[in-house]
Structure formats: C-alpha cells, structure tokens
C-alpha atoms as a PDB file:
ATOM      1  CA  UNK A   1      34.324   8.535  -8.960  1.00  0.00           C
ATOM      2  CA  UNK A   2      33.779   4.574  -8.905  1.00  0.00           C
ATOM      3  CA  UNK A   3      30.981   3.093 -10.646  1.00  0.00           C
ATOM      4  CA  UNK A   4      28.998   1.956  -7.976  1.00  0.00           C
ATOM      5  CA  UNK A   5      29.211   5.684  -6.776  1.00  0.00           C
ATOM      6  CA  UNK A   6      27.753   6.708 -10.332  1.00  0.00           C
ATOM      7  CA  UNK A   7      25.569   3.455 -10.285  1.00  0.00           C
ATOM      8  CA  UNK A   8      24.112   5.207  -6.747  1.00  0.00           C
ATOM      9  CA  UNK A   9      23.517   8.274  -7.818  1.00  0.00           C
ATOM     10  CA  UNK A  10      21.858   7.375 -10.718  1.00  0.00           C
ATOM     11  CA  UNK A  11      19.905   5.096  -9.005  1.00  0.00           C
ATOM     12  CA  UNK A  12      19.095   8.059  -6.266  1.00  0.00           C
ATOM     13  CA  UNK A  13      17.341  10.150  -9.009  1.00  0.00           C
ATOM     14  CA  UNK A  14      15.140   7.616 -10.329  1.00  0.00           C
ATOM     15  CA  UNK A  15      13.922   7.023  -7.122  1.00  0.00           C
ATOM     16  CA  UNK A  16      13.040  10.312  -6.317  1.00  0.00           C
ATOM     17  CA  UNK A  17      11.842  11.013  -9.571  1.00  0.00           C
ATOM     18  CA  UNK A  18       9.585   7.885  -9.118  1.00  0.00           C
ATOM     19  CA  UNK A  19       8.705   9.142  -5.636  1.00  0.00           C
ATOM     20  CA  UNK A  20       8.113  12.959  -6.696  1.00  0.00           C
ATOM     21  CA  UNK A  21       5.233  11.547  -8.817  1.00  0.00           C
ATOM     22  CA  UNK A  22       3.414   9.699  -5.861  1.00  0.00           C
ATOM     23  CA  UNK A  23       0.941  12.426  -4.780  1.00  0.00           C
ATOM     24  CA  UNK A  24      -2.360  11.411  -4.001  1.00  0.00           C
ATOM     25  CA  UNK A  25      -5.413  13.698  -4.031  1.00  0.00           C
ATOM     26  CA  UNK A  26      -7.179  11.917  -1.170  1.00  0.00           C
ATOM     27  CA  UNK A  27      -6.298   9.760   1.343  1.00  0.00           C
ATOM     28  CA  UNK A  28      -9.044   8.729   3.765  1.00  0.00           C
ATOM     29  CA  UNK A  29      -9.186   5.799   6.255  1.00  0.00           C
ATOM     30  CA  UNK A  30     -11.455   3.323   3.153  1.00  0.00           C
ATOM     31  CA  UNK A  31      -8.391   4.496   0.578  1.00  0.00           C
ATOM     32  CA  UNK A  32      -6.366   3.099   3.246  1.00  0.00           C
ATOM     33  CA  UNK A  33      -8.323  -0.015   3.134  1.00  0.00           C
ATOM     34  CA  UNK A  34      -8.407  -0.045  -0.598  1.00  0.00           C
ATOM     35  CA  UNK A  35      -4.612   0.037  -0.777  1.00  0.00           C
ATOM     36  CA  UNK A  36      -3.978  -2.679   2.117  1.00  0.00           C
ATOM     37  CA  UNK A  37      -6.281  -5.054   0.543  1.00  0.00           C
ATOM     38  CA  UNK A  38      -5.232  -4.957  -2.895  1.00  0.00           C
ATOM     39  CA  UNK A  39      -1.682  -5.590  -1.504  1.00  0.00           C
ATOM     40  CA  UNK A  40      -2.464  -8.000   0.525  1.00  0.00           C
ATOM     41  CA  UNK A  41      -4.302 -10.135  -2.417  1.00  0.00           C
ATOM     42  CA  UNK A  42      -1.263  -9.236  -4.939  1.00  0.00           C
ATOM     43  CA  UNK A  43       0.738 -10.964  -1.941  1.00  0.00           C
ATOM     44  CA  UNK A  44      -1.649 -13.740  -1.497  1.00  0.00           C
ATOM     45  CA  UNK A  45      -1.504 -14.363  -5.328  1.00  0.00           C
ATOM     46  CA  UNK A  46       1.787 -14.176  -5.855  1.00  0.00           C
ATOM     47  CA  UNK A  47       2.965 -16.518  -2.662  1.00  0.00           C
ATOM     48  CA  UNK A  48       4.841 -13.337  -1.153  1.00  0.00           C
ATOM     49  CA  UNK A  49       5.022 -13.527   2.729  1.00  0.00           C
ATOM     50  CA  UNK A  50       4.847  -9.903   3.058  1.00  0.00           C
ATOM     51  CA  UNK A  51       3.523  -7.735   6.555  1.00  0.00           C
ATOM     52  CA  UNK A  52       1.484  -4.536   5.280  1.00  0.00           C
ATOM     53  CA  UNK A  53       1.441  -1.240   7.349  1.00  0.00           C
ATOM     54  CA  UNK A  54      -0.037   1.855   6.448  1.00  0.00           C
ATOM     55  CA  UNK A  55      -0.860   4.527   8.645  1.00  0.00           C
ATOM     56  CA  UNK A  56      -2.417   8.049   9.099  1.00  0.00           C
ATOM     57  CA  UNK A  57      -0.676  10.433  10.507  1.00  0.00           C
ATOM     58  CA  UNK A  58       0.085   8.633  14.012  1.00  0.00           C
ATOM     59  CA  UNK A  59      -2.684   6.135  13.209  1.00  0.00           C
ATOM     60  CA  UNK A  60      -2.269   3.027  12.419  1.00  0.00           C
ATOM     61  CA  UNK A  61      -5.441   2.251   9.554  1.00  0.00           C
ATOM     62  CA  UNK A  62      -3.712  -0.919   8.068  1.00  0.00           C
ATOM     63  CA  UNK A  63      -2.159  -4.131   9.300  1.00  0.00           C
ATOM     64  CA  UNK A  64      -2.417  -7.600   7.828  1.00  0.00           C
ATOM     65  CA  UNK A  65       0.239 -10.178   7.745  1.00  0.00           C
ATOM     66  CA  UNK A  66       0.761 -13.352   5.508  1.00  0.00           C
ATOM     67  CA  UNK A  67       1.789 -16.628   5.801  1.00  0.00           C
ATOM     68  CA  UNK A  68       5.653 -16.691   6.127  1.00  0.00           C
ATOM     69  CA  UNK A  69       6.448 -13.258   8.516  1.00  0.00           C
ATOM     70  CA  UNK A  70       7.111 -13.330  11.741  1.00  0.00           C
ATOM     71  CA  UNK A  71       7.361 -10.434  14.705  1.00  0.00           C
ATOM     72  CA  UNK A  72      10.382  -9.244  13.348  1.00  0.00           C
ATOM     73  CA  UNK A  73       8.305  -7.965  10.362  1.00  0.00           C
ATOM     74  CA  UNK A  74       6.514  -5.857  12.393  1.00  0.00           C
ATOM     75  CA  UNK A  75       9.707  -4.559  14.326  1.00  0.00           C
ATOM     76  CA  UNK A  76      11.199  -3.851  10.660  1.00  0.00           C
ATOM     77  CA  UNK A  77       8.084  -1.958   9.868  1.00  0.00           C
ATOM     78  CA  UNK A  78       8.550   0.162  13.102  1.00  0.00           C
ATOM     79  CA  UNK A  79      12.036   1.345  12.357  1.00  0.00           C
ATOM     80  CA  UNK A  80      11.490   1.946   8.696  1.00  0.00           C
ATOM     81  CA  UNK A  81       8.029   3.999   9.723  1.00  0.00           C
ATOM     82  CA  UNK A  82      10.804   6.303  12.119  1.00  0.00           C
ATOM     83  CA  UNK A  83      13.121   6.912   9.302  1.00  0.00           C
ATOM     84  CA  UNK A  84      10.719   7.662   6.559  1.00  0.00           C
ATOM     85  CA  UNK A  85       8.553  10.413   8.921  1.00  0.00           C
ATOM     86  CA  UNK A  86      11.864  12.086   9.812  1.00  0.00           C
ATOM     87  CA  UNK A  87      13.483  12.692   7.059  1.00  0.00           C
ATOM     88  CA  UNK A  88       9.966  12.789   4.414  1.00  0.00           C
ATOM     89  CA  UNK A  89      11.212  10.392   2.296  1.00  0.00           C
ATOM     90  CA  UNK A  90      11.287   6.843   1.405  1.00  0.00           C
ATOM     91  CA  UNK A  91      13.504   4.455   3.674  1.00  0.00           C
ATOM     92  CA  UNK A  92      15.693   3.115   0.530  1.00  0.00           C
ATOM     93  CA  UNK A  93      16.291   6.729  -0.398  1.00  0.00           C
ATOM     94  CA  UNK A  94      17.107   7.588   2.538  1.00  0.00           C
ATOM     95  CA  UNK A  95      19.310   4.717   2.955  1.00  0.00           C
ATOM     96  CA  UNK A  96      20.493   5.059  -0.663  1.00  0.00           C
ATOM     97  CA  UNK A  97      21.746   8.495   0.105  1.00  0.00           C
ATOM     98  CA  UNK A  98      24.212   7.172   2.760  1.00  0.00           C
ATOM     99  CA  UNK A  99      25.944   4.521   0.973  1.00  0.00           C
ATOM    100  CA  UNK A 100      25.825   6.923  -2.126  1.00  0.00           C
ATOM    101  CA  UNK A 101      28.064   9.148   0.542  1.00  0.00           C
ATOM    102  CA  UNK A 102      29.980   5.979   1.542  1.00  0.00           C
ATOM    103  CA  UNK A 103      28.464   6.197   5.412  1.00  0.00           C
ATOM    104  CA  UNK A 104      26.814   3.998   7.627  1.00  0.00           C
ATOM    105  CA  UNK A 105      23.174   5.588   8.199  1.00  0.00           C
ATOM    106  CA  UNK A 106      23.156   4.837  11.913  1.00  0.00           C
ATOM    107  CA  UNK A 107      26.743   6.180  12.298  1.00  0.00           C
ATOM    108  CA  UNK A 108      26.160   9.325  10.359  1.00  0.00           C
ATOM    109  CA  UNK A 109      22.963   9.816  12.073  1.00  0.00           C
ATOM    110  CA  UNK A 110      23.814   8.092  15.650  1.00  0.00           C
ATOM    111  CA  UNK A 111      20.117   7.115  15.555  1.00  0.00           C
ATOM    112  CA  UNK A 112      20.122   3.629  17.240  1.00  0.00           C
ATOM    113  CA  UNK A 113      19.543   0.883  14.958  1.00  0.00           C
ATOM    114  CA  UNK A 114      16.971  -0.673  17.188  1.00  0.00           C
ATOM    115  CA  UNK A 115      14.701   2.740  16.463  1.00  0.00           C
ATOM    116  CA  UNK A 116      15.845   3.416  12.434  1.00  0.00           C
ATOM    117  CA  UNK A 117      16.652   1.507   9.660  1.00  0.00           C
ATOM    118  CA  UNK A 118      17.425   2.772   6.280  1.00  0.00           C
ATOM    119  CA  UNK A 119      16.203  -0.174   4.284  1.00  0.00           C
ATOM    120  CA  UNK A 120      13.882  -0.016   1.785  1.00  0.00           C
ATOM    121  CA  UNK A 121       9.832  -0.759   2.135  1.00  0.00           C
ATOM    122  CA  UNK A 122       8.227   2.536   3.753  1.00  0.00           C
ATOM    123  CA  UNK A 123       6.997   4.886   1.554  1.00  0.00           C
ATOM    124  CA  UNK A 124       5.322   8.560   2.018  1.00  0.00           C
ATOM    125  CA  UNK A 125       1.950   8.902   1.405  1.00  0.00           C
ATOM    126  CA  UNK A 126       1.408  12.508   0.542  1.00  0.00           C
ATOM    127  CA  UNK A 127      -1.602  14.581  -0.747  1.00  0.00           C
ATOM    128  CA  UNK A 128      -1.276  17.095  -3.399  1.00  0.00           C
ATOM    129  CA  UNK A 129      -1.246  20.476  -1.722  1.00  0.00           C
ATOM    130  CA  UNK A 130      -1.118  19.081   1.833  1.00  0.00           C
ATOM    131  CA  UNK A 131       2.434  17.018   2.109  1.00  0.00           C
ATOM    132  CA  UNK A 132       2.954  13.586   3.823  1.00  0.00           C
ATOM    133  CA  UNK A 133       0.295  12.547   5.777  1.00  0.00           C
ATOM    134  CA  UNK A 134       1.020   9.133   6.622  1.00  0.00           C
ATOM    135  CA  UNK A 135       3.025   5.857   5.412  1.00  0.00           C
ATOM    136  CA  UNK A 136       2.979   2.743   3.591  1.00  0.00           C
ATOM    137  CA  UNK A 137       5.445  -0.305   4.507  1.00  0.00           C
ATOM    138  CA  UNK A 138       5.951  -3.791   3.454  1.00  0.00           C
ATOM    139  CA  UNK A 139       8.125  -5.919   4.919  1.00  0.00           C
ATOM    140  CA  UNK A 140       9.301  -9.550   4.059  1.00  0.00           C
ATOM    141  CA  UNK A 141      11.329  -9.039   0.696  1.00  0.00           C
ATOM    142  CA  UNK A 142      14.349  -8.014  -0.017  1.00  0.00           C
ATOM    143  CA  UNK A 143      14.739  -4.397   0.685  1.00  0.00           C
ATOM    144  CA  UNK A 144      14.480  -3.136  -2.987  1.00  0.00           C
ATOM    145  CA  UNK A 145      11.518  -5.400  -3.715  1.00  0.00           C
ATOM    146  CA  UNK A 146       9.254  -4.862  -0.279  1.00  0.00           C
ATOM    147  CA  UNK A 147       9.898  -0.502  -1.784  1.00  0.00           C
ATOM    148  CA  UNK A 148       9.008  -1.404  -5.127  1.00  0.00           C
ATOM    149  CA  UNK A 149       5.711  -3.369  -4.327  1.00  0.00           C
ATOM    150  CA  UNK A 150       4.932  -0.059  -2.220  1.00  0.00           C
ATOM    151  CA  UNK A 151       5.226   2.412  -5.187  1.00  0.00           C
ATOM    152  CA  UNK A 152       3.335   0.086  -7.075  1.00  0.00           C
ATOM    153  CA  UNK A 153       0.851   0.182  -4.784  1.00  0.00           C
ATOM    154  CA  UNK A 154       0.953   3.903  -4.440  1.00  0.00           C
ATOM    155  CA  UNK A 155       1.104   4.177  -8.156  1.00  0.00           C
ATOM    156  CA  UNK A 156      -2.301   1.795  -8.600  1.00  0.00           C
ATOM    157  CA  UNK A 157      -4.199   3.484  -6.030  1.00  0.00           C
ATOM    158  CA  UNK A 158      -3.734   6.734  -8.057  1.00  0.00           C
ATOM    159  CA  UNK A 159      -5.259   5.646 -10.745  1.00  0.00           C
ATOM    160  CA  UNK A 160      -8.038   3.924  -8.935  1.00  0.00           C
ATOM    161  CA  UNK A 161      -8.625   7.402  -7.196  1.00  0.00           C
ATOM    162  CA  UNK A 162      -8.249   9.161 -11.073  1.00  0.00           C
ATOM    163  CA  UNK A 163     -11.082   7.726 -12.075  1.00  0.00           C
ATOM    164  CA  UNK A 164     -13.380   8.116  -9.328  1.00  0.00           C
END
C-alpha cells in the first residue's frame, strides 16, 4: 500500500464520519432559505465567488450566484447534483472512493462526464428518520473547499434548528 492510498482512505473515513453526523430534523422550503442566505453572506463577506444550489427533492428552493461565477457554475452544480442523488452521498466521497481504488469515476461508472462529476461541493441533505431529501452545492472553489463550506453550512444550520 502507497501512502497516498493510506492518505485516501484515511481521508475517506473522516469524511463520512463528518457526513454521518449531518442529519437534520427538519428541512422545509424557509430552512432552505435560511441555509442559502447565510451562505451566500459568508461568501459575500469573505470575497468568495461561489454559485449556491440547494434543492428539495426534485425542487430547486435555492439559487443565488456571486460576483466572479459564470454558467459553467451552474453546469458544475448539475453534474455534481446527479452524482450525489445516485449514489446518497457526497460528490468528493464519491469521487474520493475512486481514486482511493485507483479508477477514473466516469470510466468505472461509464456515466458521461457531461451528466456526473465526482468533484467535491454537493452534499446530502437528510432528515433524521426520513433519509436524503434533497441537496446542497457550491460551486466556484476548489473542489475540497466548495464541500467543506457545504458541511459547514449543514453543520450551522443544525444548530440554528437545535435551538429552535
């Protein structure tokens, strides 16, 4: 085993470690809201030309984006969306788990490229007792940083919800 193969793995169970705690108890279309706002201000406050996505099931509740992103955000956003609601877990995971294997994502999968990505940014949104309902995507960072500003995210709107 190489390092980087260890380095993977290792870095394969803190992210779904991270991700196994990201269970909401709620998620209604103002949560939603609440989320994509308080990104979108971190962005604005931080200078981060990010794209925001977060959707409902099939809906999309949530879509803002900043200064600095262009279309191609919002293509990025598609494919990572695709990935992350067929295989119920986060797009860097998922795309994590193929290098980790030493494959290609799209050639292990031979889902088309211009349909599925397995870069990091889209995140489930799951409810406690329920499963994923829906997902949460930034786009405009690299990979690793648009998924961690997601779980942030996730992780503040839990305890926003905690103590309401």
């Amino acid at each position: 085993m190489t390092s980087s193969h260890d380095d993977l793995n290792a870095e394969l169970a803190v992210l779904r470690e991270t991700e196994s705690t990201l269970v909401l108890t709620r998620f209604t279309h103002a949560d939603a809201w609440t989320l994509g706002s308080w990104l979108v201000e971190r962005g604005r406050r931080d200078g981060l030309g990010i794209t925001v996505d977060i959707r409902k099931g099939d809906q999309q509740v949530f879509h803002a984006a900043l200064e600095g992103t262009t279309p191609d955000n919002d293509d990025w956003i598609e494919r990572k969306v695709r990935t992350v609601r067929r295989f119920s877990t986060s797009s860097l995971i998922v795309g994590r788990s193929h290098a980790a294997k030493g494959v290609d994502f799209n050639d292990a999968t031979q889902l088309p490229f211009t349909e599925y990505v397995a870069h990091g940014g889209c995140v489930p949104v799951r409810i406690a007792g329920v499963g994923m309902v829906g997902t949460l995507t930034v786009s405009g960072l690299k990979q690793e940083d648009d998924h961690a500003l997601a779980v942030e995210a996730l992780q503040w709107l839990q305890g926003v919800s905690a103590g309401s």
